[in-house]
Protein backbone atom coordinates (compact mmCIF):
# COMPACT_ATOMS: atom_id res chain seq x y z
CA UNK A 1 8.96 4.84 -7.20
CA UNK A 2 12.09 6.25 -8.99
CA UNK A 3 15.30 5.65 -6.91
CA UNK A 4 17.21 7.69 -5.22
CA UNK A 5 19.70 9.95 -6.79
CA UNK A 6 22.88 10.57 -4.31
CA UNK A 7 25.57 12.53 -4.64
CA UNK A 8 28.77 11.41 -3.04
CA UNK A 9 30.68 14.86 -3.45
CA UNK A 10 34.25 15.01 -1.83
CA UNK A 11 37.75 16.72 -1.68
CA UNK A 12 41.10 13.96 -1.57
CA UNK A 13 44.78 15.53 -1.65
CA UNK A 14 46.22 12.33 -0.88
CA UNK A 15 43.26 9.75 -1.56
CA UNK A 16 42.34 8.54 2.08
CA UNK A 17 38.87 10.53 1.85
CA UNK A 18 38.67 9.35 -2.01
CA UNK A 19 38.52 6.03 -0.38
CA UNK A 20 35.99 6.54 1.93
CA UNK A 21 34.27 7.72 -0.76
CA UNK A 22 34.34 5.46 -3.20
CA UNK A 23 33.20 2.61 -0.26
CA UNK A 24 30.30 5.36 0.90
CA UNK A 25 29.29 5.09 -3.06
CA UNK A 26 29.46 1.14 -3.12
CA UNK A 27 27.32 1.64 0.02
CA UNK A 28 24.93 4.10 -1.58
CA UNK A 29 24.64 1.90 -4.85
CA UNK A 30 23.95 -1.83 -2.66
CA UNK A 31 20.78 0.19 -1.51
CA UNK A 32 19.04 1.07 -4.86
CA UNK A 33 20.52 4.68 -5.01
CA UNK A 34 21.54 6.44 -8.33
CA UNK A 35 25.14 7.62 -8.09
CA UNK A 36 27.16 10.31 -8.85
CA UNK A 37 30.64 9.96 -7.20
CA UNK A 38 32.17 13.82 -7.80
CA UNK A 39 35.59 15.57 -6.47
CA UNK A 40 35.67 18.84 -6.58
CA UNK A 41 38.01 21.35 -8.17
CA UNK A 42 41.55 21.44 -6.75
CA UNK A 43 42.47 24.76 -5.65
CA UNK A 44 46.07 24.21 -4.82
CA UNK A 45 49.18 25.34 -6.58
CA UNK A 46 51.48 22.79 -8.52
CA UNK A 47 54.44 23.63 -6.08
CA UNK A 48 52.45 22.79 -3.25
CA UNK A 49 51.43 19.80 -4.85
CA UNK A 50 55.05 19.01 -6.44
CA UNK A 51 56.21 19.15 -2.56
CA UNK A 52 53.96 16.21 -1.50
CA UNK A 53 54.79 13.41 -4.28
CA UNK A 54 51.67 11.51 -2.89
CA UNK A 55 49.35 14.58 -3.54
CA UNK A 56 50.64 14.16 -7.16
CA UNK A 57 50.36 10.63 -7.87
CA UNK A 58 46.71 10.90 -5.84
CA UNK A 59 45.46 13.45 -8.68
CA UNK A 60 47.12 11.20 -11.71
CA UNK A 61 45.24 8.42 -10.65
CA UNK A 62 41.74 9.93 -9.95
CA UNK A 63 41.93 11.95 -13.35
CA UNK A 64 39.19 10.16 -14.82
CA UNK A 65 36.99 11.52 -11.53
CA UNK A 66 34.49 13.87 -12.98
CA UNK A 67 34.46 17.07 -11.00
CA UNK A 68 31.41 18.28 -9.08
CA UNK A 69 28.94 20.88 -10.31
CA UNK A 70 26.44 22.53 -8.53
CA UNK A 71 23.63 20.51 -11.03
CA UNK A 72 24.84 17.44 -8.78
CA UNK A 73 23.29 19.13 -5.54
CA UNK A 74 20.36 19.96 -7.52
CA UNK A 75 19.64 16.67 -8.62
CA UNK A 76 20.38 14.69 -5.76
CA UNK A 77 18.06 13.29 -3.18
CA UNK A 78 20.81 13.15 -0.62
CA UNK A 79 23.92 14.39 -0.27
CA UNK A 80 27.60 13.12 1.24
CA UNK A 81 30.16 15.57 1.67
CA UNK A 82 33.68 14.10 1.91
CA UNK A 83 36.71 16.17 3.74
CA UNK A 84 39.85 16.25 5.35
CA UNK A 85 40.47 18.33 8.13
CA UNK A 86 41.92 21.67 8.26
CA UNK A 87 42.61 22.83 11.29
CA UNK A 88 39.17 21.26 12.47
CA UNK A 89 37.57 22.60 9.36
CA UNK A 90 36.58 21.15 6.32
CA UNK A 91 38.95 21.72 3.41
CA UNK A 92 39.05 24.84 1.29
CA UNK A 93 38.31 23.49 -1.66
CA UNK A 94 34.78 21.83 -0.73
CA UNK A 95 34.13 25.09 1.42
CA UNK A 96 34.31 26.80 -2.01
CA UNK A 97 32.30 24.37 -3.71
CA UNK A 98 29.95 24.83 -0.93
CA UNK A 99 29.78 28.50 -1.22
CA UNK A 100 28.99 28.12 -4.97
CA UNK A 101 25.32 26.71 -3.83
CA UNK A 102 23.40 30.20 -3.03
CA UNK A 103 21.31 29.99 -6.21
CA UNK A 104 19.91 26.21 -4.97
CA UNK A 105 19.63 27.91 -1.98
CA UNK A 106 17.57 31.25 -2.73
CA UNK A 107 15.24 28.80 -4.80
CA UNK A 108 14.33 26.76 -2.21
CA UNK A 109 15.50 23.78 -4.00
CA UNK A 110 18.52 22.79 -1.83
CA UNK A 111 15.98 22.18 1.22
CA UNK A 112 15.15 18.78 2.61
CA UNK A 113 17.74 16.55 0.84
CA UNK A 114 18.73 13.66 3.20
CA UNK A 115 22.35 15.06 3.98
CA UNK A 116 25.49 13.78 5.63
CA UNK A 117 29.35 13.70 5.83
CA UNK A 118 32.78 11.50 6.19
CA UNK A 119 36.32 12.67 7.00
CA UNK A 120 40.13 12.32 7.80
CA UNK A 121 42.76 14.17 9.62
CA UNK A 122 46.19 13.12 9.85
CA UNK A 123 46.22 12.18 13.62
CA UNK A 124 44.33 11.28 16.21
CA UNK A 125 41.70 13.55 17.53
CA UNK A 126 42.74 15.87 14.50
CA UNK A 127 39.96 17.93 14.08
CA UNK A 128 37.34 14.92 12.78
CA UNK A 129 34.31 16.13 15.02
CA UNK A 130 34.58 19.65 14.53
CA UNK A 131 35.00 19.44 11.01
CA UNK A 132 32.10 17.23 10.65
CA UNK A 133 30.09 19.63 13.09
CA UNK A 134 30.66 22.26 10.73
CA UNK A 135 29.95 20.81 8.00
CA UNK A 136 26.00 20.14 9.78
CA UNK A 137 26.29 23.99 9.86
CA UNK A 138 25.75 24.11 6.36
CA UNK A 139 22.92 21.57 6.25
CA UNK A 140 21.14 23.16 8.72
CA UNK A 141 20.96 26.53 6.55
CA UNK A 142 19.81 24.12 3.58
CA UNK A 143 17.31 22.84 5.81
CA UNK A 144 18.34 19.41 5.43
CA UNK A 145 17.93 16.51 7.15
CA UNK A 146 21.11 15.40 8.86
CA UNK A 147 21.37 11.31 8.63
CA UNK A 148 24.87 10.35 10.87
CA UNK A 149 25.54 6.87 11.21
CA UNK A 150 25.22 7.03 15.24
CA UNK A 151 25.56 3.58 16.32
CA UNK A 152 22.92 1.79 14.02
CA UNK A 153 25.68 -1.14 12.67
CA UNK A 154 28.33 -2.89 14.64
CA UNK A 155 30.92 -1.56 12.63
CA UNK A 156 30.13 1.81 14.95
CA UNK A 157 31.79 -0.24 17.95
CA UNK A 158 34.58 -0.59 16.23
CA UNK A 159 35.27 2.64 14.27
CA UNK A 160 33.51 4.85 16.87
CA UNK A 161 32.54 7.98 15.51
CA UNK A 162 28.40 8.01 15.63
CA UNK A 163 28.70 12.00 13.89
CA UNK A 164 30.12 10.94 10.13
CA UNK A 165 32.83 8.03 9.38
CA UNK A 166 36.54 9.15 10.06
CA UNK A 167 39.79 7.83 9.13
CA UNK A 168 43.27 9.04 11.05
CA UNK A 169 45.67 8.83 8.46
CA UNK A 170 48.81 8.82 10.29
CA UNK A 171 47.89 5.09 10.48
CA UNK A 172 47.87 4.36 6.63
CA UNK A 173 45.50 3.93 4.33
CA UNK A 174 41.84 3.81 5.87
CA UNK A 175 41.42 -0.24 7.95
CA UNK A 176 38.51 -2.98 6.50
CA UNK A 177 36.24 -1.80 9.19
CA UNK A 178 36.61 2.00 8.59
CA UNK A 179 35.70 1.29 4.71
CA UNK A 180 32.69 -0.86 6.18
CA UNK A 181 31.64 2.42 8.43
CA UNK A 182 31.45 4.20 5.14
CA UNK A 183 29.53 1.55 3.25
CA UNK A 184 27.57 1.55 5.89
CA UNK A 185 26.81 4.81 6.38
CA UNK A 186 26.55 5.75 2.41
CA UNK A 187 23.93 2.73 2.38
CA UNK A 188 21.95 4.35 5.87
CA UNK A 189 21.87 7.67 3.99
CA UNK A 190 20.10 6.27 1.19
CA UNK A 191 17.72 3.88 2.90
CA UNK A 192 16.58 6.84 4.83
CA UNK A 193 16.15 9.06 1.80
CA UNK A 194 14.17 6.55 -0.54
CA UNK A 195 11.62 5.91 3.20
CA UNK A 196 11.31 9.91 2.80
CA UNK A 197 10.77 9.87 -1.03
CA UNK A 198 8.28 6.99 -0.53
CA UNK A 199 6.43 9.24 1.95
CA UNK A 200 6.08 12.09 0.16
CA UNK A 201 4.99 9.71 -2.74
CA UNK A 202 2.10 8.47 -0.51
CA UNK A 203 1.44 12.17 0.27
């Protein structure tokens, strides 16, 4: 059976979500899985990004990042969308990305990939489970099948969000057992997609 492809498609001003990424792609990788780690386009303007010198030195150093195209969603298997919050939504800039999908969509090829989602706010209780709520909105008009990490690994007990991993940045860079949560949950995503692609196989 060919693996399966994932796409690990996220939005970082800062970087903490690039590193939950990046450890949801390790995860996604340690399971057999195909990767394409992808940020999307930055929709900010340089002042606002001049104001913030860490937004700055965040997009310096991911500059070699390819950026995510709609192709990615098409060829994935299954799909992790990475955010911070916005007010308890996801970002603008992967909402946009998002809204770019209506062609997968009308074609019927968007359905039944193995999806699921990661995110950050910059304090506690900051909007994490509503952003990641909306974000199974939009997998639910794909007709995907939402994979959340629940509490299937003990690093659940110690991160505690069973809906998508979440980091609360006012504490610093994302902790060793919030980067495990993601590992974790990038590898769950994928082991659940390749017993799906296996069954359809057998089909």
């Amino acid at each position: 059976m060919e693996p399966v492809n994932a796409a690990i498609i996220y939005y970082s001003a800062t970087g903490n979500v690039h590193a939950l990424a990046q450890a949801a792609a390790e995860g996604a990788e340690k399971a057999g899985a195909r990767v394409r780690l992808r940020k999307v386009a930055e929709l900010a303007t340089a002042a606002a990004i001049e104001a913030n010198p860490a937004w700055g030195k965040h997009i310096q150093d991911t500059a070699e990042v390819v950026e995510a195209t709609i192709d990615d969603l098409g060829w994935a298997d299954a799909v992790l969308f990475g955010t911070p919050t916005r007010f308890g939504t996801p970002a603008s800039a992967l909402t946009k990305f998002i809204e770019g999908a209506g062609a997968l969509w009308r074609q019927g090829t968007i359905a039944n990939k193995v999806c699921s989602a990661f995110t950050s706010s910059g304090t506690a209780h900051g909007g994490q489970e509503s952003t990641l709520l909306a974000l199974g909105n939009v997998f639910y008009h794909w007709g995907g099948i939402i994979v959340p990490p629940g509490y299937t690994d003990p690093v659940q007990f110690e991160t505690g969000n069973p809906y998508g991993t979440s980091h609360t940045a006012f504490g610093g860079s994302p902790s060793e057992a919030t980067l495990r949560a993601a590992h974790h949950q990038g590898r769950r995503v994928v082991d659940i997609a390749a017993a799906l692609k296996a069954g359809r196989a057998a089909a």
